[in-house]
PDB file of N, CA and C in Angstrom:
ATOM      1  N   UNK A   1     103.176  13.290-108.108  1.00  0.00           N
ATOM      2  CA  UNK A   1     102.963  11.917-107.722  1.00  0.00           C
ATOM      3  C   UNK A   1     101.801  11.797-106.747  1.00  0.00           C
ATOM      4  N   UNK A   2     101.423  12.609-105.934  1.00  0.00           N
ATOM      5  CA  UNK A   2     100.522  12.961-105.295  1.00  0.00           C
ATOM      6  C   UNK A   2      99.136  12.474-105.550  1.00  0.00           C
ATOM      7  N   UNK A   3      99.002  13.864-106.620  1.00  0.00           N
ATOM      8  CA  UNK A   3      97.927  13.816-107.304  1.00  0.00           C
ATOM      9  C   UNK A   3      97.833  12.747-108.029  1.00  0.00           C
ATOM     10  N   UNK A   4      98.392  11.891-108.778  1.00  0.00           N
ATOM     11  CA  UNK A   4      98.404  10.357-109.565  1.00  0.00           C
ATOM     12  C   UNK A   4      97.701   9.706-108.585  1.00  0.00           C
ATOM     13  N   UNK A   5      98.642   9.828-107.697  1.00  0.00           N
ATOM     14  CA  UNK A   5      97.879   8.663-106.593  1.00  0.00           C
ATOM     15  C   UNK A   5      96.351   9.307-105.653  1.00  0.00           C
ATOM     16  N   UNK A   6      96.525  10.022-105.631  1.00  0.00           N
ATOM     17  CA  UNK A   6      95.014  10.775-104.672  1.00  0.00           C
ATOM     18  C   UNK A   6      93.951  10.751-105.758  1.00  0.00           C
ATOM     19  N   UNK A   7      93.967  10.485-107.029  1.00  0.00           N
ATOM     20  CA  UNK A   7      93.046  10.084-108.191  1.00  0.00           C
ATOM     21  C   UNK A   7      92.489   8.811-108.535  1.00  0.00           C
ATOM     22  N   UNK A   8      93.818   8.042-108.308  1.00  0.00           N
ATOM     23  CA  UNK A   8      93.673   6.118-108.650  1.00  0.00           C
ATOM     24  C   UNK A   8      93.394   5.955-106.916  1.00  0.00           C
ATOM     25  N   UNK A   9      93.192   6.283-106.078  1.00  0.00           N
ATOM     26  CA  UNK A   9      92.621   6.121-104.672  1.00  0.00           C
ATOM     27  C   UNK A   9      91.394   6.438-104.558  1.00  0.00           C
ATOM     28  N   UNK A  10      91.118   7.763-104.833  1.00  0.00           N
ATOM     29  CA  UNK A  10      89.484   8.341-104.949  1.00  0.00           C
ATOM     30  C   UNK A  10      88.783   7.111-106.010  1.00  0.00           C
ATOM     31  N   UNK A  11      89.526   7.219-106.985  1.00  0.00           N
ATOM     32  CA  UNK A  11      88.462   5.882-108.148  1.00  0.00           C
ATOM     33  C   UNK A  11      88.664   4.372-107.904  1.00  0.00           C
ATOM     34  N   UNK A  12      89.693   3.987-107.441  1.00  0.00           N
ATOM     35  CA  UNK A  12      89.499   2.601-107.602  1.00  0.00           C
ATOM     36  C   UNK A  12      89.078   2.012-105.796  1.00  0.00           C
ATOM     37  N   UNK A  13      89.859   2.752-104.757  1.00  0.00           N
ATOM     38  CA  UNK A  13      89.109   2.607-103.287  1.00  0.00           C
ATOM     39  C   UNK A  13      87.893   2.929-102.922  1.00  0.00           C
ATOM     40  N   UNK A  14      87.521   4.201-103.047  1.00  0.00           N
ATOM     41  CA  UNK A  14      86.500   4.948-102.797  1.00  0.00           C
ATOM     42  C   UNK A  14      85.735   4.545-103.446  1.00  0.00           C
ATOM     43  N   UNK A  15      85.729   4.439-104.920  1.00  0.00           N
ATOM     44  CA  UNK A  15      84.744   4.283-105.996  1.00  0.00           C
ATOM     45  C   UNK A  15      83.883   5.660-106.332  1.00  0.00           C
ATOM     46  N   UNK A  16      84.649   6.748-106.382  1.00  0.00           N
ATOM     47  CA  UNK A  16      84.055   8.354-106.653  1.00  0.00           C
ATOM     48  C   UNK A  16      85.103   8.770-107.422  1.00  0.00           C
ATOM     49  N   UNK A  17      84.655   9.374-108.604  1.00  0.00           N
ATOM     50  CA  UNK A  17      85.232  10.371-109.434  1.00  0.00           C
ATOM     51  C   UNK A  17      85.578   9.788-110.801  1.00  0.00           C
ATOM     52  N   UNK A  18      85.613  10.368-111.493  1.00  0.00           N
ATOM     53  CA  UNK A  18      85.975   9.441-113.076  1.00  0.00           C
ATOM     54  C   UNK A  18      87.615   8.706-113.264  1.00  0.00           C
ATOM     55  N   UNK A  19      87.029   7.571-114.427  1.00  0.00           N
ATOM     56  CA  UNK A  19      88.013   6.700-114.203  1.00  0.00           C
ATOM     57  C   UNK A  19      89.262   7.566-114.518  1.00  0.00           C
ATOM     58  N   UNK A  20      90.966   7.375-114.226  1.00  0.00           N
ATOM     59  CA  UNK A  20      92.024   8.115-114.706  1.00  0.00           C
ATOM     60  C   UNK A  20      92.056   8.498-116.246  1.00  0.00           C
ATOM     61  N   UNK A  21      92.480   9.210-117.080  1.00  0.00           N
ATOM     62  CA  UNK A  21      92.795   8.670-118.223  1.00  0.00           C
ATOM     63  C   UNK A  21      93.999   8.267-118.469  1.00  0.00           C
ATOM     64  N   UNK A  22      94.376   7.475-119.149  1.00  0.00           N
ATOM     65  CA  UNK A  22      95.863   7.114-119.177  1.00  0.00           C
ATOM     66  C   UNK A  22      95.599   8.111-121.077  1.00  0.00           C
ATOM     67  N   UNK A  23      97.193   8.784-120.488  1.00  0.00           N
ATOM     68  CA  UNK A  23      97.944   9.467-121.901  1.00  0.00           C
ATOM     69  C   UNK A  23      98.495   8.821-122.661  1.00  0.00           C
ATOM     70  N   UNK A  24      98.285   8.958-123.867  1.00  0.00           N
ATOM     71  CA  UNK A  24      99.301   8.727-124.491  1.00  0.00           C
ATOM     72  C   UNK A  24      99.500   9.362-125.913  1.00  0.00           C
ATOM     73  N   UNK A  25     100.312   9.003-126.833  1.00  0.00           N
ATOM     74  CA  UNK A  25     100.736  10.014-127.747  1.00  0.00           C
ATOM     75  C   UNK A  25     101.761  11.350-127.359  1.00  0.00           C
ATOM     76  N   UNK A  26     101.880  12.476-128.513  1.00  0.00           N
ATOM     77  CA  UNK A  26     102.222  13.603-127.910  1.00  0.00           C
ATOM     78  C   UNK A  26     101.533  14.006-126.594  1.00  0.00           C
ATOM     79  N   UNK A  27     100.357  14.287-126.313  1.00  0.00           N
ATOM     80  CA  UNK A  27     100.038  14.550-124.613  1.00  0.00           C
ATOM     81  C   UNK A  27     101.089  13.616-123.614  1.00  0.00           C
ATOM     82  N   UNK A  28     101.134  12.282-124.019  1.00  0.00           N
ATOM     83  CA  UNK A  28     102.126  11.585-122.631  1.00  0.00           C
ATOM     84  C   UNK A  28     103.445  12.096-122.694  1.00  0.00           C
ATOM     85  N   UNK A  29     104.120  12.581-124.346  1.00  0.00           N
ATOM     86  CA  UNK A  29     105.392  12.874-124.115  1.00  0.00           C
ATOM     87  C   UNK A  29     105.565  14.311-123.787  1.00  0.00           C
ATOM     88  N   UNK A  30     104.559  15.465-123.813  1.00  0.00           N
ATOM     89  CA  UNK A  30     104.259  16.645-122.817  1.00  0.00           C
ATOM     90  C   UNK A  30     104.408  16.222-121.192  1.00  0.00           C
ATOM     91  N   UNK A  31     103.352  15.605-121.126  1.00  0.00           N
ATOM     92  CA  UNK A  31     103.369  15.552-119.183  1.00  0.00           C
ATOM     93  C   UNK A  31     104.745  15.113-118.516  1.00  0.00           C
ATOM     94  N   UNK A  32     105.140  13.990-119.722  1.00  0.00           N
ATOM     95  CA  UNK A  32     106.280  13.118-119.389  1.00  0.00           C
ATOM     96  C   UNK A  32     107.601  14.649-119.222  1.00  0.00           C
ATOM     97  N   UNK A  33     107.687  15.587-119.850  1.00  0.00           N
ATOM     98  CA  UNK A  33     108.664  16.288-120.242  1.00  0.00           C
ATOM     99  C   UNK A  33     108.449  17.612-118.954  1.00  0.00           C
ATOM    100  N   UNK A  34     107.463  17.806-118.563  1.00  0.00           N
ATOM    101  CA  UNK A  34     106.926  18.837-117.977  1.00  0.00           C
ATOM    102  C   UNK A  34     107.167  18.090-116.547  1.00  0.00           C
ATOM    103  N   UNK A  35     107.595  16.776-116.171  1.00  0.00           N
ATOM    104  CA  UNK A  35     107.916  15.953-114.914  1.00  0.00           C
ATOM    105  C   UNK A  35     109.336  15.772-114.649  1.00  0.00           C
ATOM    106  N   UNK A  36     109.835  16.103-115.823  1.00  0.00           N
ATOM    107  CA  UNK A  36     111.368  15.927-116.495  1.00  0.00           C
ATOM    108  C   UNK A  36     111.866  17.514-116.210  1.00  0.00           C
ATOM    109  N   UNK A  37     111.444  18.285-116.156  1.00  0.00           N
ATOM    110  CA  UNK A  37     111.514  19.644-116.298  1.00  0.00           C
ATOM    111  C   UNK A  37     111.843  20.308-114.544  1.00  0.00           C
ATOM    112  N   UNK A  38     110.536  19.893-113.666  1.00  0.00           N
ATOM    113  CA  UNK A  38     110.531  19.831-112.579  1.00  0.00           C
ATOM    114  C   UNK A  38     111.739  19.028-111.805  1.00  0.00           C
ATOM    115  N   UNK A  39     112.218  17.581-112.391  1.00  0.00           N
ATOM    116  CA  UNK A  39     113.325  17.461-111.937  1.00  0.00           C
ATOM    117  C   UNK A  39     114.348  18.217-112.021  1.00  0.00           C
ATOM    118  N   UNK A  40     114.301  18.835-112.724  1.00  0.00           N
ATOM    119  CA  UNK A  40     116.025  19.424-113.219  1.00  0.00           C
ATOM    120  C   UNK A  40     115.732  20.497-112.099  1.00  0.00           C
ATOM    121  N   UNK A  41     114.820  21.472-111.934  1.00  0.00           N
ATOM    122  CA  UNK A  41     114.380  22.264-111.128  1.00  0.00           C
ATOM    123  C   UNK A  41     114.503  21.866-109.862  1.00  0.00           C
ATOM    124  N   UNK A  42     114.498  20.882-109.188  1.00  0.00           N
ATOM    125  CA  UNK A  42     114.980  20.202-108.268  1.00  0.00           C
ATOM    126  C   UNK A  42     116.494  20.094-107.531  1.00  0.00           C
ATOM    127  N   UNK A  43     116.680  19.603-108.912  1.00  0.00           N
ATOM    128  CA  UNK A  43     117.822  19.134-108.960  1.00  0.00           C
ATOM    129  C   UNK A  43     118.487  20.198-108.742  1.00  0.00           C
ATOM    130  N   UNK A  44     118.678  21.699-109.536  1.00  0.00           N
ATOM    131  CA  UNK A  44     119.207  22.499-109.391  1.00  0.00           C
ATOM    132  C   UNK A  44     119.412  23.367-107.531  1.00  0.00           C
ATOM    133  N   UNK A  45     118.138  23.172-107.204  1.00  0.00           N
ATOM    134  CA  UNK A  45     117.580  23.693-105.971  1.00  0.00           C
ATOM    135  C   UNK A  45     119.153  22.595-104.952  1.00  0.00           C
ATOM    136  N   UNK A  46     118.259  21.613-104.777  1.00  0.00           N
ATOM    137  CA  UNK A  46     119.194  20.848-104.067  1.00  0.00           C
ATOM    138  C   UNK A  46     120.485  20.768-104.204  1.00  0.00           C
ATOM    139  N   UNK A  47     121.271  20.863-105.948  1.00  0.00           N
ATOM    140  CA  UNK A  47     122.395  21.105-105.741  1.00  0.00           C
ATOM    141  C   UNK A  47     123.252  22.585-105.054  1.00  0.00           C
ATOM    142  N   UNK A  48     122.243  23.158-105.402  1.00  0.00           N
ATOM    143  CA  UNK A  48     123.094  24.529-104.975  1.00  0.00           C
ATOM    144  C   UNK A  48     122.928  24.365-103.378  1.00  0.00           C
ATOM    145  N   UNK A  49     122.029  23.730-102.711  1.00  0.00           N
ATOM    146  CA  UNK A  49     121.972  23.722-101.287  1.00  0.00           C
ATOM    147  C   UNK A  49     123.193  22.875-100.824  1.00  0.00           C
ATOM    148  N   UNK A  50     123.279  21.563-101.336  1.00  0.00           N
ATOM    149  CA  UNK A  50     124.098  20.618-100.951  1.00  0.00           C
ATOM    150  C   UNK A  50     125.412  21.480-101.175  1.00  0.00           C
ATOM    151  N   UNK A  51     126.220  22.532-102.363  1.00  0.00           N
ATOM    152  CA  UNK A  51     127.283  23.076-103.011  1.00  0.00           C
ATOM    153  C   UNK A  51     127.669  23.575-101.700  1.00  0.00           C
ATOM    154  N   UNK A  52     126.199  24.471-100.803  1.00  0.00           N
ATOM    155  CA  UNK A  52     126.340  25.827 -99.996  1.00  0.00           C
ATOM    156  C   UNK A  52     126.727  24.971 -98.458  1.00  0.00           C
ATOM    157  N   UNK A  53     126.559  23.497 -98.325  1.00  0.00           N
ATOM    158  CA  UNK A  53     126.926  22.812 -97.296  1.00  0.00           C
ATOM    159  C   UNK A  53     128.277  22.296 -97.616  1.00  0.00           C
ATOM    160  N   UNK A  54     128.755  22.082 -98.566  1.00  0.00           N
ATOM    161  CA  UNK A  54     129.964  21.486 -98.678  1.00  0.00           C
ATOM    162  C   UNK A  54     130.930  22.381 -98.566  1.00  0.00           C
ATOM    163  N   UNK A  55     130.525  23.756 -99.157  1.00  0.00           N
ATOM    164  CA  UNK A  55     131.249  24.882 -98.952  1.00  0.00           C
ATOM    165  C   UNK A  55     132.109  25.460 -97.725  1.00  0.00           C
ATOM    166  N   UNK A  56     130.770  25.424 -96.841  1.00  0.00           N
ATOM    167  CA  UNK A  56     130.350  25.795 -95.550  1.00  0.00           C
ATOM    168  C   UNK A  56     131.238  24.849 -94.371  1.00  0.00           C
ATOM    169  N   UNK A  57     131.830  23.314 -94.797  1.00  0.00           N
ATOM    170  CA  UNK A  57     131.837  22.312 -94.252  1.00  0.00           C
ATOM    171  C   UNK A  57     133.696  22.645 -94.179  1.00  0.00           C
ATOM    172  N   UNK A  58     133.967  22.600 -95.408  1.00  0.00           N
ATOM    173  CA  UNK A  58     135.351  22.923 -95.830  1.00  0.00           C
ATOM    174  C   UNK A  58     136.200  21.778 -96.018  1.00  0.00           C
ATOM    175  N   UNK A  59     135.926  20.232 -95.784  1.00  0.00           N
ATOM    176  CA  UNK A  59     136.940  19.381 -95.532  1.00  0.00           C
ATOM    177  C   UNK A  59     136.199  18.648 -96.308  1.00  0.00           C
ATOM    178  N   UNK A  60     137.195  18.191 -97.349  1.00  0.00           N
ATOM    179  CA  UNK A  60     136.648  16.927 -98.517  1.00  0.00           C
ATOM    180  C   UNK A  60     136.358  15.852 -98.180  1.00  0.00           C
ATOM    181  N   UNK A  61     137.337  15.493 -96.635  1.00  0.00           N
ATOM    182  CA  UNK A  61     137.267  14.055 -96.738  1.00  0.00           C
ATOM    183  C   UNK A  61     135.803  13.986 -95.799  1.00  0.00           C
ATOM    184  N   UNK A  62     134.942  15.407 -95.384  1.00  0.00           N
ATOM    185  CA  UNK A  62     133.834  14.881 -95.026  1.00  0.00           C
ATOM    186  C   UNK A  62     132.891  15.210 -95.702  1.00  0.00           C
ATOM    187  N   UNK A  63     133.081  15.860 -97.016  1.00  0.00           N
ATOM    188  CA  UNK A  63     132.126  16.220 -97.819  1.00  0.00           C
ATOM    189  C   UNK A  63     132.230  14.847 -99.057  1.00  0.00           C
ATOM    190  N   UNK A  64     132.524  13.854 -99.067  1.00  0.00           N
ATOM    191  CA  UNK A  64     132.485  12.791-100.112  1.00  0.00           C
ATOM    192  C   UNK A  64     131.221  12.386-100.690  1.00  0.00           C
ATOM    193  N   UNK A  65     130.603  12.177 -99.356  1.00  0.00           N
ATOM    194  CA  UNK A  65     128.987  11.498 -99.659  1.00  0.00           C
ATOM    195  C   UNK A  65     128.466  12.495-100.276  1.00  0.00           C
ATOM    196  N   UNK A  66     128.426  13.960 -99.831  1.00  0.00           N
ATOM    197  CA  UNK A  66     127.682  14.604-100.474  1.00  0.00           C
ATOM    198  C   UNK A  66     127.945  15.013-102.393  1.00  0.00           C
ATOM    199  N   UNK A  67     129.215  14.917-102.414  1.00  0.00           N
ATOM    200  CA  UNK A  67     129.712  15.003-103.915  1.00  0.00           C
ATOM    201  C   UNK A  67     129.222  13.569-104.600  1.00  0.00           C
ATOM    202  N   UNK A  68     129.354  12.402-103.863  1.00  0.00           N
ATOM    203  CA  UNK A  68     129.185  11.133-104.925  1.00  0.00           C
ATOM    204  C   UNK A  68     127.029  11.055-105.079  1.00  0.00           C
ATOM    205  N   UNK A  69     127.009  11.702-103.938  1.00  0.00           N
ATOM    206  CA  UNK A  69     125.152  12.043-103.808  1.00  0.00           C
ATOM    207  C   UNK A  69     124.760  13.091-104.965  1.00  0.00           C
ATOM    208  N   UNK A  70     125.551  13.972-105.706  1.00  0.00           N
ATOM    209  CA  UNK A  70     125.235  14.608-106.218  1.00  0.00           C
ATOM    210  C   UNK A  70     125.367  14.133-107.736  1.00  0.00           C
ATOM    211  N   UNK A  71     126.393  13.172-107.833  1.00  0.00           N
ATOM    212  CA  UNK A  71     127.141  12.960-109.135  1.00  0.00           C
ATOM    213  C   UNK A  71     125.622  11.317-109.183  1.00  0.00           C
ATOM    214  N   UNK A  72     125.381  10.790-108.871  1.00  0.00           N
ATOM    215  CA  UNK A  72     124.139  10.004-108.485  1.00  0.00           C
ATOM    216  C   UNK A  72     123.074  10.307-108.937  1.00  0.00           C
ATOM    217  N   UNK A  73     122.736  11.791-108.621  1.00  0.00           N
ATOM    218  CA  UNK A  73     121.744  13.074-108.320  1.00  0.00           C
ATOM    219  C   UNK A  73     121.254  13.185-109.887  1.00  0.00           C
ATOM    220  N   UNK A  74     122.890  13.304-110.557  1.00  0.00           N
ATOM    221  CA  UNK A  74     123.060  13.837-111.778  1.00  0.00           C
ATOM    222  C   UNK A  74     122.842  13.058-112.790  1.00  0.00           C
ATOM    223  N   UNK A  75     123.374  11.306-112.712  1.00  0.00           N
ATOM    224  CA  UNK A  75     123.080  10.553-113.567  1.00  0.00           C
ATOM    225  C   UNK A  75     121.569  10.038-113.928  1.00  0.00           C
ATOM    226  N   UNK A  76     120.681  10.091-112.580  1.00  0.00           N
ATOM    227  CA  UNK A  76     119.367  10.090-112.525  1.00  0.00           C
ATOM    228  C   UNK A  76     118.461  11.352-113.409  1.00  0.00           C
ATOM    229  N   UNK A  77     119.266  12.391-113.400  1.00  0.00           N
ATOM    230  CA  UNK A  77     118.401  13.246-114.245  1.00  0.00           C
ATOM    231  C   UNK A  77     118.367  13.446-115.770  1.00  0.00           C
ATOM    232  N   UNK A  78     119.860  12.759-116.167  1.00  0.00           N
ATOM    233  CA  UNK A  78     119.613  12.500-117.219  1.00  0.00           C
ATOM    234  C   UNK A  78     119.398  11.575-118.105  1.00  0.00           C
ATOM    235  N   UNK A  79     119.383  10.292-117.206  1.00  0.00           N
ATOM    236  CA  UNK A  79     118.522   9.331-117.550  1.00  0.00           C
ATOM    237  C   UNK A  79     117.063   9.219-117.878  1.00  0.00           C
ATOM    238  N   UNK A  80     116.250  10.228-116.321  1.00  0.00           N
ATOM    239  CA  UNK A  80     114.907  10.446-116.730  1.00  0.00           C
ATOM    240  C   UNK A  80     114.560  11.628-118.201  1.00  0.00           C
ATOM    241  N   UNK A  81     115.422  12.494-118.276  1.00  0.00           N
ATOM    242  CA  UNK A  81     115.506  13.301-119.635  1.00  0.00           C
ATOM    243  C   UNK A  81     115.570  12.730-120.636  1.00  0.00           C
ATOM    244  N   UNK A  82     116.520  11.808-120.893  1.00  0.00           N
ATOM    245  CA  UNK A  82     116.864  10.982-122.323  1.00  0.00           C
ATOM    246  C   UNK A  82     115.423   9.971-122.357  1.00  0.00           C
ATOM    247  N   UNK A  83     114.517   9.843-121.428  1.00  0.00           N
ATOM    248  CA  UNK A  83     113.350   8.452-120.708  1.00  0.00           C
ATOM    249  C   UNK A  83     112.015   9.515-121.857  1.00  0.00           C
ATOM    250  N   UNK A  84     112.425  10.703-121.163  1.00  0.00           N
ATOM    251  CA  UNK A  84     111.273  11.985-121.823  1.00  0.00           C
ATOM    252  C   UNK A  84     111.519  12.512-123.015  1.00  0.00           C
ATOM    253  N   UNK A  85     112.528  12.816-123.564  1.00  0.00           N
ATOM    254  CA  UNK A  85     112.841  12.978-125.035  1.00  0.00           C
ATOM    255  C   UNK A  85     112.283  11.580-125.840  1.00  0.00           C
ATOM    256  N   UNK A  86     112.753  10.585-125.127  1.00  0.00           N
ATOM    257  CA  UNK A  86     111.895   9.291-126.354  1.00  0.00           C
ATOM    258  C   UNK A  86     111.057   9.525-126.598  1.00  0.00           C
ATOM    259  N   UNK A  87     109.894   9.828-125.704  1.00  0.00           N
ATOM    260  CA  UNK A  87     108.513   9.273-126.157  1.00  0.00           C
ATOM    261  C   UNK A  87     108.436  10.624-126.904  1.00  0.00           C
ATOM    262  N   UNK A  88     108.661  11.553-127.200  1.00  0.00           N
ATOM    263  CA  UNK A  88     108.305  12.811-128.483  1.00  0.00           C
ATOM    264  C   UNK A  88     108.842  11.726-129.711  1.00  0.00           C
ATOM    265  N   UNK A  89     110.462  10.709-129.774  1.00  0.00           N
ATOM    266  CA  UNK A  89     110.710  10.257-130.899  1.00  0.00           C
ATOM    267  C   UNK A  89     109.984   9.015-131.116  1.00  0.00           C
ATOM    268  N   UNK A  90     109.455   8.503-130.194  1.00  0.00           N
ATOM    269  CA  UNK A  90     108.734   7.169-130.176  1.00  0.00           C
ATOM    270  C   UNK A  90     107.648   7.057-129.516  1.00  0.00           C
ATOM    271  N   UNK A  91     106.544   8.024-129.500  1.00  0.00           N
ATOM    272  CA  UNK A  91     105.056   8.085-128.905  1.00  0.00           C
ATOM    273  C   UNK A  91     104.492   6.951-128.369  1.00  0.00           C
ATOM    274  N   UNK A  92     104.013   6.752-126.898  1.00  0.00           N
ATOM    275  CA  UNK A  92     103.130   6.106-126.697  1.00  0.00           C
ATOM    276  C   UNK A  92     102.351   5.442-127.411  1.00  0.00           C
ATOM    277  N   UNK A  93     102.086   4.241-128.016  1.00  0.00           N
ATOM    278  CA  UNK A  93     100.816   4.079-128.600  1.00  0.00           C
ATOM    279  C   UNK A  93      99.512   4.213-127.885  1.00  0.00           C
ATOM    280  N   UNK A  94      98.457   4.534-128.809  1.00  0.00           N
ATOM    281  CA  UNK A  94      96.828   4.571-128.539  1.00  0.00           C
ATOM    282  C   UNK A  94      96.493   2.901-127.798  1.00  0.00           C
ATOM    283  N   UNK A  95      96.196   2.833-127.273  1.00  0.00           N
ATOM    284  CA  UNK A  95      95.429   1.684-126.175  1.00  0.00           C
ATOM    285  C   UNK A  95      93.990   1.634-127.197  1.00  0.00           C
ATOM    286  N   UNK A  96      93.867   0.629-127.474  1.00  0.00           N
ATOM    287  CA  UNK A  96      92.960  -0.357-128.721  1.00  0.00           C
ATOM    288  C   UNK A  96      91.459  -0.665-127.803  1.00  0.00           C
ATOM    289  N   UNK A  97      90.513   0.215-128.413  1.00  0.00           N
ATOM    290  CA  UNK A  97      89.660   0.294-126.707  1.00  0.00           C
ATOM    291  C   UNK A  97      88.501  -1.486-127.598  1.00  0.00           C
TER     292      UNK A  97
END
């Protein structure tokens, strides 16, 4: 997200560096999947951290937030997954120059 934005800042504030390209087709449903990918990688990271605090904590009734934070955690990732599998079944269209 960074880099998205430190690109559309350099070109459209600054006025240096070439315009973005916007993806689309198979390339958008690559990047899209490879962003999708990194979440889960995330996701995994953080859950096992949050698992190793709840563990650590021992009492449910103060570990709640962190279980309903995770189950949250979880519906978000596979929402953005099922978001990234589309566009391989339903490609971006080409932008009509």
């Amino acid at each position: 997200m960074i880099g998205w934005a430190d690109q559309r800042f350099r070109y459209y504030i600054k006025k240096e560096g070439e315009k973005p390209i916007r993806l689309d087709g198979m390339a958008h449903a690559r990047h899209s999947m490879k962003g999708s990918l990194q979440h889960i990688l995330a996701y995994i990271i953080g859950a096992a951290l949050m698992f190793l605090m709840i563990y650590f904590i021992g009492d449910a009734s103060k570990t709640t937030v962190l279980y309903d934070t995770l189950k949250l955690w979880g519906i978000i990732v596979i929402i953005d997954n099922v978001i990234s599998i589309s566009y391989f079944i339903w490609p971006r269209p080409e932008k009509k120059q």
